[in-house]
Protein backbone atom coordinates (compact mmCIF):
# COMPACT_ATOMS: atom_id res chain seq x y z
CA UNK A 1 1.61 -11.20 10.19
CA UNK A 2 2.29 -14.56 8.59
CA UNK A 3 0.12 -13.58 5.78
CA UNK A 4 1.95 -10.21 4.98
CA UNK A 5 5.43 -11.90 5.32
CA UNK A 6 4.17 -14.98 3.09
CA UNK A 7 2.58 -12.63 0.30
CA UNK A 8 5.83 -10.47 0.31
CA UNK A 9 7.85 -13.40 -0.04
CA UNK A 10 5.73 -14.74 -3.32
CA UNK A 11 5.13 -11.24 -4.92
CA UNK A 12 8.86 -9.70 -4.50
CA UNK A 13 10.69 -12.55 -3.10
CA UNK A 14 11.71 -10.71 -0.08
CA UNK A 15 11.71 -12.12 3.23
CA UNK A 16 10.52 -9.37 5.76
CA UNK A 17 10.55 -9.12 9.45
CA UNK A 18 8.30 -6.98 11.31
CA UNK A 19 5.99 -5.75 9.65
CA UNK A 20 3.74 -2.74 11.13
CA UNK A 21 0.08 -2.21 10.50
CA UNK A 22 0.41 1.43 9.19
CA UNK A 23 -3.02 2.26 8.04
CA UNK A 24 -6.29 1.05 6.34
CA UNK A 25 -7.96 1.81 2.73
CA UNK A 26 -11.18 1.45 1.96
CA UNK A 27 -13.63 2.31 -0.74
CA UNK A 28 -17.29 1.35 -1.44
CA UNK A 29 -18.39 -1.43 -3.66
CA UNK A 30 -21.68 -2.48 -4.28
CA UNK A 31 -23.12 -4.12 -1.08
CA UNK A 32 -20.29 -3.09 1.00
CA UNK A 33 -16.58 -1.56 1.11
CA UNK A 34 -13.39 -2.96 0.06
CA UNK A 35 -10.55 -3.03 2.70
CA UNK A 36 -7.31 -2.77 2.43
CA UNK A 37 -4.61 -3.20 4.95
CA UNK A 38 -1.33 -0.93 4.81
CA UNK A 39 1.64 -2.49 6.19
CA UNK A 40 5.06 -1.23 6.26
CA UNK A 41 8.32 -3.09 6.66
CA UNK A 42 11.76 -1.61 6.76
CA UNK A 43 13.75 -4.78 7.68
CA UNK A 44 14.35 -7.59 4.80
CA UNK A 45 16.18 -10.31 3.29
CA UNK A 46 16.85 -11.48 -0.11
CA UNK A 47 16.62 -10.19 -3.57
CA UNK A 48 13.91 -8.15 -5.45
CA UNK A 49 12.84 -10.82 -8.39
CA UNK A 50 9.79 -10.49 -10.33
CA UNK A 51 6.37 -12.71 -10.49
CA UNK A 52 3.41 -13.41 -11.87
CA UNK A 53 2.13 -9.93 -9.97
CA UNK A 54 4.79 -8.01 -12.80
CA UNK A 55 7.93 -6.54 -12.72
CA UNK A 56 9.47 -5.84 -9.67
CA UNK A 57 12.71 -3.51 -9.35
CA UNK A 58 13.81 -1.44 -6.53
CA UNK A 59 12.79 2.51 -6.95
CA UNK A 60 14.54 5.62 -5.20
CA UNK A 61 11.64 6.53 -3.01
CA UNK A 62 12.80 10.12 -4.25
CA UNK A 63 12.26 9.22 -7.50
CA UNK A 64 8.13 8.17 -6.97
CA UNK A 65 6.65 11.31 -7.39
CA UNK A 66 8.00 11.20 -11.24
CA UNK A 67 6.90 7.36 -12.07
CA UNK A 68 3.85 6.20 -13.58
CA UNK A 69 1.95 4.91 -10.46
CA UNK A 70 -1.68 4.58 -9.33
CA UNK A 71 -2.89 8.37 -9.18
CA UNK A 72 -3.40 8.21 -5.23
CA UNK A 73 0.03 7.02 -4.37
CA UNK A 74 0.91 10.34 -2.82
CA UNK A 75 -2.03 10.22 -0.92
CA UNK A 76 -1.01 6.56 0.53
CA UNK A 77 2.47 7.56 1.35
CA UNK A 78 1.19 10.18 3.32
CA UNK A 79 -0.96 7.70 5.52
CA UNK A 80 1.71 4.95 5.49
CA UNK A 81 4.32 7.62 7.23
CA UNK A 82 2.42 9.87 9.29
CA UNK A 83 1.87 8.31 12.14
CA UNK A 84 -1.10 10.52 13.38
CA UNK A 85 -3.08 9.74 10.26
CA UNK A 86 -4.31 5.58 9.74
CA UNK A 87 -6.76 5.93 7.05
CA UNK A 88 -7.27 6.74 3.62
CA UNK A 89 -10.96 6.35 2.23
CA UNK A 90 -12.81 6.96 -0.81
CA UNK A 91 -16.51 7.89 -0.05
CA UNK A 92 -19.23 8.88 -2.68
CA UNK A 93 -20.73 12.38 -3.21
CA UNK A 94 -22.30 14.12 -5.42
CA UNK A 95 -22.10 10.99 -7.90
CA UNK A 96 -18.42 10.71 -7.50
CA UNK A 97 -15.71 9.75 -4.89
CA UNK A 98 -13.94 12.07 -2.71
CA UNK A 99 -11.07 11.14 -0.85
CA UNK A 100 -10.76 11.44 3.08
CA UNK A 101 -7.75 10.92 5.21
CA UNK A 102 -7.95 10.92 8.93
């Protein structure tokens, strides 16, 4: 958890405490899979400042269905707050990638 607190702290300059391991998303790569670990956090200190990451500013969670994100956001916010669901992953077929949640 000292990793995810540290990382938050550098990219956002937030200070979070207690962070949860919400889910997991993966997708192939050659030789292997790329993992990446979901966290949520809904306790924090400090101000939202920007970094070397890009601009950071705090967003209506409302208003994310109508903002330029990545095109599987949706998908991830699904994972992130259901709590019967922990993974989102990309696997090949048919030439292209299909996305599975469990």
């Amino acid at each position: 958890m000292d990793a995810v607190i540290r990382e938050m702290k550098e990219e956002t300059g937030l200070v979070i405490t207690n962070p949860r391991l919400v889910g997991i998303k993966q997708f192939p790569i050659e030789n292997g899979r790329y993992v990446v670990l979901l966290f949520k956090a809904t306790e924090w200190l400090g101000n939202v400042v920007s970094s070397k990451e890009g601009l950071m500013e705090w967003v209506e969670y409302s208003h994310l269905p109508s903002m330029k994100t990545v095109k599987d956001l949706a998908e991830l916010l699904k994972v992130m707050n259901t709590p019967e669901l922990t993974e989102f992953q990309y696997l090949v077929q048919g030439g292209g990638w299909i996305v599975s949640i469990r």
